[in-house]
N, C-alpha and C. Protein backbone atom coordinates (compact mmCIF):
# COMPACT_ATOMS: atom_id res chain seq x y z
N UNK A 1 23.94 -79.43 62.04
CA UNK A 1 23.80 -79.54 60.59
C UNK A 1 23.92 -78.16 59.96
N UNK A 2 25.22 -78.01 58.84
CA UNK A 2 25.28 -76.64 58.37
C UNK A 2 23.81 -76.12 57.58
N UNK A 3 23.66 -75.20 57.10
CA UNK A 3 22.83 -74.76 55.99
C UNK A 3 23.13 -74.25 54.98
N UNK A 4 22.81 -74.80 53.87
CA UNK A 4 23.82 -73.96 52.49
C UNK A 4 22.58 -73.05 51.58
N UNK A 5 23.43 -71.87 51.63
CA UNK A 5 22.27 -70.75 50.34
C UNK A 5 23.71 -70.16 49.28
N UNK A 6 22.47 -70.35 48.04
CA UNK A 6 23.56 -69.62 47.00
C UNK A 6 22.58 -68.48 46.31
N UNK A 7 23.62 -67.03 45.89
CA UNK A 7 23.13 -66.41 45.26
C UNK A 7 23.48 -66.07 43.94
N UNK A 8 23.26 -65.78 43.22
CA UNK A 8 23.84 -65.50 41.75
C UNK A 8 22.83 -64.42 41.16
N UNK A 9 23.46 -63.32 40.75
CA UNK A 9 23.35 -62.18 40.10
C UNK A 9 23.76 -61.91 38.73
N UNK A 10 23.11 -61.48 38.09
CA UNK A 10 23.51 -60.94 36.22
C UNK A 10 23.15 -59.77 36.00
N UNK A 11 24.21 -59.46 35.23
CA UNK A 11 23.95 -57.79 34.09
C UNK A 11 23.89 -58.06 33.41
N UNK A 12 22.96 -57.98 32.39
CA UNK A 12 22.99 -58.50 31.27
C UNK A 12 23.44 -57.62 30.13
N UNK A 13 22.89 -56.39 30.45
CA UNK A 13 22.62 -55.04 29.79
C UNK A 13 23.99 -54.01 30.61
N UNK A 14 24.75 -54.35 29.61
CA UNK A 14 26.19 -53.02 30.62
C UNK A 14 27.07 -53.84 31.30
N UNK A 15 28.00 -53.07 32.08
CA UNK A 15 28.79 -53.59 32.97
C UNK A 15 29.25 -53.19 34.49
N UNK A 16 29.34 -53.59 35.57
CA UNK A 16 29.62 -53.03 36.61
C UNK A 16 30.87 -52.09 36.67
N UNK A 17 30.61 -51.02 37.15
CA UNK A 17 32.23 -50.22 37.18
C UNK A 17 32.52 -50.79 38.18
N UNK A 18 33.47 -49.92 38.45
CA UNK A 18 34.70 -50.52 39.72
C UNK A 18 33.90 -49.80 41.00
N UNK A 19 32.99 -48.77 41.32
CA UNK A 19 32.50 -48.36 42.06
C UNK A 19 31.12 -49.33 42.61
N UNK A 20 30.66 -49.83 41.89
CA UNK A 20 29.69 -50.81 41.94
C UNK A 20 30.42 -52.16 41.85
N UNK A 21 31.40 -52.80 42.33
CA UNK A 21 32.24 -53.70 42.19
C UNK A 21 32.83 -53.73 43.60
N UNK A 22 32.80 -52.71 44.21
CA UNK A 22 33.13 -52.38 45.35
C UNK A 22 32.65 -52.33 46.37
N UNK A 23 31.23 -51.64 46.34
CA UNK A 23 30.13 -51.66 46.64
C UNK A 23 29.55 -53.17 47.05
N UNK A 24 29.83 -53.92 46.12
CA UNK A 24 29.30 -55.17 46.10
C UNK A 24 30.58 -55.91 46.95
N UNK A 25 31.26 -55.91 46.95
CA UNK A 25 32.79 -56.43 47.99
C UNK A 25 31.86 -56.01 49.59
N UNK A 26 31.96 -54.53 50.06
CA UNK A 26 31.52 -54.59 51.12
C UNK A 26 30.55 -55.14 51.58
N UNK A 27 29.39 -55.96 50.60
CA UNK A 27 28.51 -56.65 51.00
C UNK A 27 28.82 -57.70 51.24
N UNK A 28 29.88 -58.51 50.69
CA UNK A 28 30.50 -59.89 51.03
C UNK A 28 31.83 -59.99 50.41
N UNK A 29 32.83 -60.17 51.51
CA UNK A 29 34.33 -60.61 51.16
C UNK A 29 34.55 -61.73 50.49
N UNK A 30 33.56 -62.87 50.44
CA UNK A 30 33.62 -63.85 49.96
C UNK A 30 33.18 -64.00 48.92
N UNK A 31 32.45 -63.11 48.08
CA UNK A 31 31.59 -63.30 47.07
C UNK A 31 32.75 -63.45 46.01
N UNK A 32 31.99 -64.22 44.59
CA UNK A 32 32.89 -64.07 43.36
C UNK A 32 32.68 -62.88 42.53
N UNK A 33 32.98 -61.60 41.95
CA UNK A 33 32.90 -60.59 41.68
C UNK A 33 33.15 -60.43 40.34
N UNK A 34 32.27 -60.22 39.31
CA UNK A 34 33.25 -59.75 37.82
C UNK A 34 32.49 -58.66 37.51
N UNK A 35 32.45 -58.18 36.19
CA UNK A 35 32.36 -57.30 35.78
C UNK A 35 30.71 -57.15 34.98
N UNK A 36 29.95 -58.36 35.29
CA UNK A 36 28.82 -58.54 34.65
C UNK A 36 27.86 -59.69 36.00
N UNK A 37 28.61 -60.12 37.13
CA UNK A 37 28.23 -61.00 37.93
C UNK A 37 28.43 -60.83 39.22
N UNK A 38 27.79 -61.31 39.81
CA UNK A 38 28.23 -61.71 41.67
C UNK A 38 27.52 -63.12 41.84
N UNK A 39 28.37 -63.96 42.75
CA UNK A 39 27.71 -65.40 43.09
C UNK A 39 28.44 -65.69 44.71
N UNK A 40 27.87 -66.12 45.42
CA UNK A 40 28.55 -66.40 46.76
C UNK A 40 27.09 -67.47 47.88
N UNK A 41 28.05 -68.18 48.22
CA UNK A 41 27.25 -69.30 48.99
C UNK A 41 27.76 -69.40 50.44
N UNK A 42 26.66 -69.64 51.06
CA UNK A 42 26.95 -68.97 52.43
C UNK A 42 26.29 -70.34 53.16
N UNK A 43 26.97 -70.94 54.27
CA UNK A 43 26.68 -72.50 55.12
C UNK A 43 26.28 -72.20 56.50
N UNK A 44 27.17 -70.93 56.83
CA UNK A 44 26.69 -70.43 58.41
C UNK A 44 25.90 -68.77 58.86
N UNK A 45 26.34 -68.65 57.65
CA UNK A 45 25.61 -67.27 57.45
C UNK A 45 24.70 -66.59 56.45
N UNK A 46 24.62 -64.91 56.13
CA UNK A 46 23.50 -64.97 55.19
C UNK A 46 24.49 -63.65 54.43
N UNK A 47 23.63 -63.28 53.27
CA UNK A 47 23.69 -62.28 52.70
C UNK A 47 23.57 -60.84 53.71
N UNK A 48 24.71 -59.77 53.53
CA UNK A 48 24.05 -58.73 53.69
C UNK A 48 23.34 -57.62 53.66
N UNK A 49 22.88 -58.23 52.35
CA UNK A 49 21.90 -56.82 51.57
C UNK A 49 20.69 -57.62 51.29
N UNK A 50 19.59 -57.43 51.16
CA UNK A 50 18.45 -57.92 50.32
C UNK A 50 18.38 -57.97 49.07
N UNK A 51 18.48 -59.34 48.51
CA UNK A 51 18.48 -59.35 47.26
C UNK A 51 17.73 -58.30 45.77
N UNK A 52 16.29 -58.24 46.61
CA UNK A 52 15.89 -57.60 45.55
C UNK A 52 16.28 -56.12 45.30
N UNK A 53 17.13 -55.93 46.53
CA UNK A 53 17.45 -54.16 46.28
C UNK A 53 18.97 -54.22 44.92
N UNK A 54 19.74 -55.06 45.85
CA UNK A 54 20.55 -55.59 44.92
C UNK A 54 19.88 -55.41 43.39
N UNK A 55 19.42 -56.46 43.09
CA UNK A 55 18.66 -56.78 41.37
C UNK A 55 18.31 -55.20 40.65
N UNK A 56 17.50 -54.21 42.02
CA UNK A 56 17.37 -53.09 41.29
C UNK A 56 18.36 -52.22 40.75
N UNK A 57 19.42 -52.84 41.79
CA UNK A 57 20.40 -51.11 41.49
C UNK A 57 21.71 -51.63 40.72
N UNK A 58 22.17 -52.98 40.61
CA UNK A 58 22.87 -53.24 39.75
C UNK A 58 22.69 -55.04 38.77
N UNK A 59 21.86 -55.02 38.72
CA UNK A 59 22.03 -56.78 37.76
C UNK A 59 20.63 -56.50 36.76
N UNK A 60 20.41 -57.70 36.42
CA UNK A 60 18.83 -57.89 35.70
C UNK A 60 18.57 -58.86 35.97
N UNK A 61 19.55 -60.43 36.21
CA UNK A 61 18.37 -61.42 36.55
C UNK A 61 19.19 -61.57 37.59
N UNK A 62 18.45 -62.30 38.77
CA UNK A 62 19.23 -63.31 39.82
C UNK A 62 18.10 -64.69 40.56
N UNK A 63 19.15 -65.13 41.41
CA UNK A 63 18.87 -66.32 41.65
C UNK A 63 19.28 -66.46 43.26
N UNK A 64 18.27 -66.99 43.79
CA UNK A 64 18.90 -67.64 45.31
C UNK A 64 17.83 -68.94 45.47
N UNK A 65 18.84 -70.18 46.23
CA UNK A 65 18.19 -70.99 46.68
C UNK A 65 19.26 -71.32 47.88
N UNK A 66 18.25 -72.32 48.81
CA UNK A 66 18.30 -72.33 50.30
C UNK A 66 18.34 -74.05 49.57
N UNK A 67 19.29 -74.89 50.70
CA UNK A 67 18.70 -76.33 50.92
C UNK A 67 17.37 -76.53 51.66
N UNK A 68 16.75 -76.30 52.31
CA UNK A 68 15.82 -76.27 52.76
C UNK A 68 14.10 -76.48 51.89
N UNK A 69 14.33 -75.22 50.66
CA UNK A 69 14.35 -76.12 49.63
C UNK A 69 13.41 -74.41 49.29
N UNK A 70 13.83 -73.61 49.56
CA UNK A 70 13.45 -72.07 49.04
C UNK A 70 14.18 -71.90 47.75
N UNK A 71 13.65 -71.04 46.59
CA UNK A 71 14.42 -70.68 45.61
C UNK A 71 13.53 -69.84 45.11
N UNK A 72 14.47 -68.46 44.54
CA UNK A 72 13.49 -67.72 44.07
C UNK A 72 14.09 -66.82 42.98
N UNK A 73 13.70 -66.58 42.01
CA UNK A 73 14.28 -66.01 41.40
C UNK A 73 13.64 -64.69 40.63
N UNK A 74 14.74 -63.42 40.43
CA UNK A 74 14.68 -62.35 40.08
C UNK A 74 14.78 -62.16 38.62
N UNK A 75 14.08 -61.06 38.13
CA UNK A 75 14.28 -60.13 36.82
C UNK A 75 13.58 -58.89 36.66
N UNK A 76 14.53 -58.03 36.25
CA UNK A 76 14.41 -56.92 35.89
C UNK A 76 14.50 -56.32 34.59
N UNK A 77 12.77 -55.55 34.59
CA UNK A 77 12.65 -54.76 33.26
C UNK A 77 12.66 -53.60 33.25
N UNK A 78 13.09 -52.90 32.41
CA UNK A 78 12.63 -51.44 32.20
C UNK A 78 11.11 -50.87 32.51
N UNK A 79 10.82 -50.22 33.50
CA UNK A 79 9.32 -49.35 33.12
C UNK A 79 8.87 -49.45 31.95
N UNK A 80 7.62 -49.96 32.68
CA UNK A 80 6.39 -50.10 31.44
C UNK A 80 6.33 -51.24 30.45
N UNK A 81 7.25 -51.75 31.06
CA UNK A 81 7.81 -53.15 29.89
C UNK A 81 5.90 -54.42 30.03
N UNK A 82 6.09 -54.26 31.84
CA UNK A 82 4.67 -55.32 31.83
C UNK A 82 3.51 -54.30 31.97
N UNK A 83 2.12 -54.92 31.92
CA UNK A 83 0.60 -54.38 31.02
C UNK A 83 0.91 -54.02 32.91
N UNK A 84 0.10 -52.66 33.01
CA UNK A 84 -0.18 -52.26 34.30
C UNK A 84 -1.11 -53.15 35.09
N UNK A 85 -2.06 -54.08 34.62
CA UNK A 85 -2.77 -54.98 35.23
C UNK A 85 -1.49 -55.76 36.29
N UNK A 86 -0.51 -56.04 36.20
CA UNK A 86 0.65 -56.56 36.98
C UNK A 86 1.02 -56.05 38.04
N UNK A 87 1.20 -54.99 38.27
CA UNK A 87 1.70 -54.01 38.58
C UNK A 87 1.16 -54.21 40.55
N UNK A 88 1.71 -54.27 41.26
CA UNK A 88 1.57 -54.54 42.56
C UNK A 88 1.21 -56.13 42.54
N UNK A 89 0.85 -56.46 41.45
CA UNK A 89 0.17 -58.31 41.83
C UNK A 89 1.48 -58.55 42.40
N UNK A 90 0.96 -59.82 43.84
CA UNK A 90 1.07 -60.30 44.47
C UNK A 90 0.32 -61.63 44.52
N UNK A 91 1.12 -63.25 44.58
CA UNK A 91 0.56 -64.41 45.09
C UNK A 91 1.49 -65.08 45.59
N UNK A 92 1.57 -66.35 46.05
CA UNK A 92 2.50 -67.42 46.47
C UNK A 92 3.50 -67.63 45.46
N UNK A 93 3.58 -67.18 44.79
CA UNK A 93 4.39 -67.70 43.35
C UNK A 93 5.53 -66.61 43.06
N UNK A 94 4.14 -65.27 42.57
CA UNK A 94 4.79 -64.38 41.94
C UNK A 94 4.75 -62.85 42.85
N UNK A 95 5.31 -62.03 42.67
CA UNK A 95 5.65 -60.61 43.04
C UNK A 95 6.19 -59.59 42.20
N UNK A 96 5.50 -58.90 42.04
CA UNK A 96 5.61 -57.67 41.46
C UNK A 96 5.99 -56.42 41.64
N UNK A 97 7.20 -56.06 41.63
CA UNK A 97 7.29 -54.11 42.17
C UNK A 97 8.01 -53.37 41.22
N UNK A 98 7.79 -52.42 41.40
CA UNK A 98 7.61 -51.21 40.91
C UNK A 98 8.42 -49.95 41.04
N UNK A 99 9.41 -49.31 40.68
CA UNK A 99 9.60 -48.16 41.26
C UNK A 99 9.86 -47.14 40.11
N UNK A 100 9.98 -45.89 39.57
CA UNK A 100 10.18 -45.16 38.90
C UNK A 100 10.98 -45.75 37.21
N UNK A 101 12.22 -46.21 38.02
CA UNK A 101 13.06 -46.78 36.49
C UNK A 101 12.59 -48.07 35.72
N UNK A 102 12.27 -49.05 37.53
CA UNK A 102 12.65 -50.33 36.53
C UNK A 102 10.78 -51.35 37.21
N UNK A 103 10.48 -52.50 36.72
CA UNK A 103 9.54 -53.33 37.42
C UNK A 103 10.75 -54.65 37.47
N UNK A 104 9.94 -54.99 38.61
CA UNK A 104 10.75 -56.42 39.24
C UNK A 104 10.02 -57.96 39.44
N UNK A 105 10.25 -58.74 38.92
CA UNK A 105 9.68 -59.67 38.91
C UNK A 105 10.17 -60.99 40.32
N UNK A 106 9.94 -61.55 41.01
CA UNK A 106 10.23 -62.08 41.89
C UNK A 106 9.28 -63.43 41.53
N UNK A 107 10.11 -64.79 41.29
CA UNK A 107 9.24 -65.56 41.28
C UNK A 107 9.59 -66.16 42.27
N UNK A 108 8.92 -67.58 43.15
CA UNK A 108 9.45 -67.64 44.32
C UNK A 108 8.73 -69.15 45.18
N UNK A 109 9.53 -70.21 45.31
CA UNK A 109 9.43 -71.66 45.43
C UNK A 109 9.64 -71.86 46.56
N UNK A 110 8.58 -72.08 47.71
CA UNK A 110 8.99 -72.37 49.23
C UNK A 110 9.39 -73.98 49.76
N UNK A 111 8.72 -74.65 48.67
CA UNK A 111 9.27 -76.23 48.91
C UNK A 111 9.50 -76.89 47.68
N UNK A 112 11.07 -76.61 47.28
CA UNK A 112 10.92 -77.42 46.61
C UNK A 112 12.43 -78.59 47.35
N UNK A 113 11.86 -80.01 46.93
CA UNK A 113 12.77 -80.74 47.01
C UNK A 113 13.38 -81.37 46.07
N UNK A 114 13.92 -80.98 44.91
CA UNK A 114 15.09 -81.43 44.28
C UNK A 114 16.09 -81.29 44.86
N UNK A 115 17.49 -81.89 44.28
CA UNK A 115 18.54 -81.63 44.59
C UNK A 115 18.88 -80.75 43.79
N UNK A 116 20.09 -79.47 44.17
CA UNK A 116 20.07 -78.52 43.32
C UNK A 116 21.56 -77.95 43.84
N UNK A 117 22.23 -77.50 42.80
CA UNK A 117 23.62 -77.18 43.29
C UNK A 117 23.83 -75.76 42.02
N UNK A 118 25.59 -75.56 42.35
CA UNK A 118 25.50 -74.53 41.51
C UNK A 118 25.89 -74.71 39.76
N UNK A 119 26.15 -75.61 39.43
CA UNK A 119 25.75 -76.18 38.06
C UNK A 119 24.33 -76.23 38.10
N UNK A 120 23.37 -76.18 38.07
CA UNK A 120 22.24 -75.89 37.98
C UNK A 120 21.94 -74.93 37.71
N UNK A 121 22.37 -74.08 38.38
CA UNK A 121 22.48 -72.55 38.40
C UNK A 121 22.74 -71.98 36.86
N UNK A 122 23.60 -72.10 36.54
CA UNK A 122 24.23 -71.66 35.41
C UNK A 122 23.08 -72.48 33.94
N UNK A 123 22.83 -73.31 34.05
CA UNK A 123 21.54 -73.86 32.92
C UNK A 123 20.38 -73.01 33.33
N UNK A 124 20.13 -72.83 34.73
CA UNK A 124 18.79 -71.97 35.06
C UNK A 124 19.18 -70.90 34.18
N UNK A 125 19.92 -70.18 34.78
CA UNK A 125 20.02 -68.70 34.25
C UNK A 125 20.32 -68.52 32.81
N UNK A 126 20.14 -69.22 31.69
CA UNK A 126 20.65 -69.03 30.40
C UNK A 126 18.60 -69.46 30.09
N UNK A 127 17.80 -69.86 30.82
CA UNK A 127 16.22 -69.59 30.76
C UNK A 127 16.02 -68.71 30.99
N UNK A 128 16.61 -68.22 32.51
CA UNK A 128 15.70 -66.89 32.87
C UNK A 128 16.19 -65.73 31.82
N UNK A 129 17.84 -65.36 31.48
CA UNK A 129 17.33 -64.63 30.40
C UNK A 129 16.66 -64.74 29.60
N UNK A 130 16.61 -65.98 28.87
CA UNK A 130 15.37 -66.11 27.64
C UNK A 130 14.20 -65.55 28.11
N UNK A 131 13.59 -65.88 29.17
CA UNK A 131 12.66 -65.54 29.79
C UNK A 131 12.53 -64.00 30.26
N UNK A 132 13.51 -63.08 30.47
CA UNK A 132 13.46 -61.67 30.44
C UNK A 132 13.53 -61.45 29.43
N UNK A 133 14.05 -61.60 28.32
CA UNK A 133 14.07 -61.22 26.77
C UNK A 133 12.78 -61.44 25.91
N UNK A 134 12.20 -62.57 26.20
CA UNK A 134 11.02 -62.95 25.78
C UNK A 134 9.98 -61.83 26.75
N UNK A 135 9.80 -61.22 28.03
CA UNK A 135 8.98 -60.62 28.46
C UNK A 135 9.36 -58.95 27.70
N UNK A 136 10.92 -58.69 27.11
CA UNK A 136 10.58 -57.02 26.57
C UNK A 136 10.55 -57.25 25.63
N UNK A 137 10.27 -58.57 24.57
CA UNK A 137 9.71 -58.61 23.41
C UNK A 137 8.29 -58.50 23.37
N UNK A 138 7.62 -58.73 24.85
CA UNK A 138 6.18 -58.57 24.89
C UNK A 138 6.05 -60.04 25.30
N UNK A 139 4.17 -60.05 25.64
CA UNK A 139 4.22 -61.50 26.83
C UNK A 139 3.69 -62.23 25.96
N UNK A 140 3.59 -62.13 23.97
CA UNK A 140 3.12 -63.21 22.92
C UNK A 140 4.57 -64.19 22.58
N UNK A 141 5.33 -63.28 23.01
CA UNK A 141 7.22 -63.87 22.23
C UNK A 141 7.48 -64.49 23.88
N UNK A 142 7.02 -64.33 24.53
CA UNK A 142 7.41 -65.36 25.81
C UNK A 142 6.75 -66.51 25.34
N UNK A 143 5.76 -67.05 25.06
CA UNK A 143 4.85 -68.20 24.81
C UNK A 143 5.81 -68.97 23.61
N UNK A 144 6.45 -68.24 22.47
CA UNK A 144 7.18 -68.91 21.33
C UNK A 144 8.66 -69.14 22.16
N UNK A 145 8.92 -68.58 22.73
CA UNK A 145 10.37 -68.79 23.91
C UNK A 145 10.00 -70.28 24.38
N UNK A 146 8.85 -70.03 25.33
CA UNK A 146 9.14 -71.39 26.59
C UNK A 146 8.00 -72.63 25.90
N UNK A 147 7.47 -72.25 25.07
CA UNK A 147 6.40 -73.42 24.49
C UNK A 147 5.54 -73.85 25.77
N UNK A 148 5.25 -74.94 26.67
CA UNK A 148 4.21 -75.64 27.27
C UNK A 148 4.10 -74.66 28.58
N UNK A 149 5.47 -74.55 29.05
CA UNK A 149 5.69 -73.76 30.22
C UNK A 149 5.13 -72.13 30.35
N UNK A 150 4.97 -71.90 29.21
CA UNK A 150 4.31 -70.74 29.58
C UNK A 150 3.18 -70.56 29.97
N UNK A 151 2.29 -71.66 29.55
CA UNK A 151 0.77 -71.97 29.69
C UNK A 151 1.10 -71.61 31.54
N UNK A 152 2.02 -72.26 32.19
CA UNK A 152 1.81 -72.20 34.08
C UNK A 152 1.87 -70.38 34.10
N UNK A 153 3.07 -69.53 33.54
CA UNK A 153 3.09 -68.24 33.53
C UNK A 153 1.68 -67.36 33.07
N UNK A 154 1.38 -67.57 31.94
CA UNK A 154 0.15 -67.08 31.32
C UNK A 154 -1.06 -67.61 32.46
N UNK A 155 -1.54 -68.57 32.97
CA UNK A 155 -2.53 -68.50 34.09
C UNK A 155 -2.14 -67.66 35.06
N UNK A 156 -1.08 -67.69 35.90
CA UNK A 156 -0.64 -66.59 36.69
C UNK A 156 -0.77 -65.46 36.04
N UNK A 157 -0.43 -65.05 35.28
CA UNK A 157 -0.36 -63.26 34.65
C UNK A 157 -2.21 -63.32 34.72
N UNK A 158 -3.26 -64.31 33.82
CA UNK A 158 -4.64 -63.81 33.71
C UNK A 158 -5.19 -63.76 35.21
N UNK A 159 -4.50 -64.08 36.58
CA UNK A 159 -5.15 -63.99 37.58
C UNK A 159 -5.01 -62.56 37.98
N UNK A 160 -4.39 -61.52 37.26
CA UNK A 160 -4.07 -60.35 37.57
C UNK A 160 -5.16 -59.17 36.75
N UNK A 161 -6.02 -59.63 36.00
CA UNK A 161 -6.81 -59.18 34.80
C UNK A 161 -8.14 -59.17 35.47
């Protein structure tokens, strides 16, 4: 029985040069490549970079899910964007890091069983930006963004307080 994983990457902010375009080729021949994206799905094999290093050094949001039924998804803010109470939190859900430029958000689903393909993908990710845009407007304009759903985010963030 094969195994299928897809990844999908965004810039939201800028564009990849051709050096970072390239960069991203030697990580996978197969991947789809533009100038604001990378997406590539893999049945017998895996990625060769770690996603979240990826997210830091060239995208802002991304996405991977596994059939199995893993999915997790990335965003990236500018330093200082979230309240330092965040800042290393760690749970089953969420992840937090840190490095000089940017903080990273990792949210992260070990079972889920929907069915899920890459049309999915593309409706996800037009949330998760809302959802990064709504977090550097501050974490009151996330709540007017996602309405009910934020209430699950906002308990997670006060377990960090």
């Amino acid at each position: 029985m094969s195994e299928y994983q897809y990844y999908k990457f965004e810039r939201l902010d800028g564009y990849l040069d051709a050096k970072a375009r390239q960069a991203l080729r030697s990580i996978s021949s197969r991947a789809e490549i533009s100038a604001t994206s990378f997406q590539v799905y893999y049945t017998y094999s895996d990625l060769k970079a770690e996603p979240s290093e990826l997210i830091l050094k060239y995208f802002d949001i991304g996405f991977y899910y596994a059939d199995w039924g893993s999915i997790d998804a990335y965003i990236k803010l500018p330093a200082g964007t979230l309240p330092e109470a965040l800042l290393g939190f760690s749970s089953d859900g969420l992840h937090v890091h840190e490095n000089d430029e940017w903080q990273l958000l990792i949210f992260s689903l070990e079972e889920y069983d929907e069915y899920f393909d890459d049309e999915h993908a593309d409706e996800f990710f037009q949330h998760l930006a809302a959802l990064r845009s709504g977090l550097m407007q501050g974490i009151g304009a996330l709540c007017t963004l996602c309405g009910s759903k934020c209430l699950i985010l906002m308990m997670t963030l006060s377990e960090c307080r």
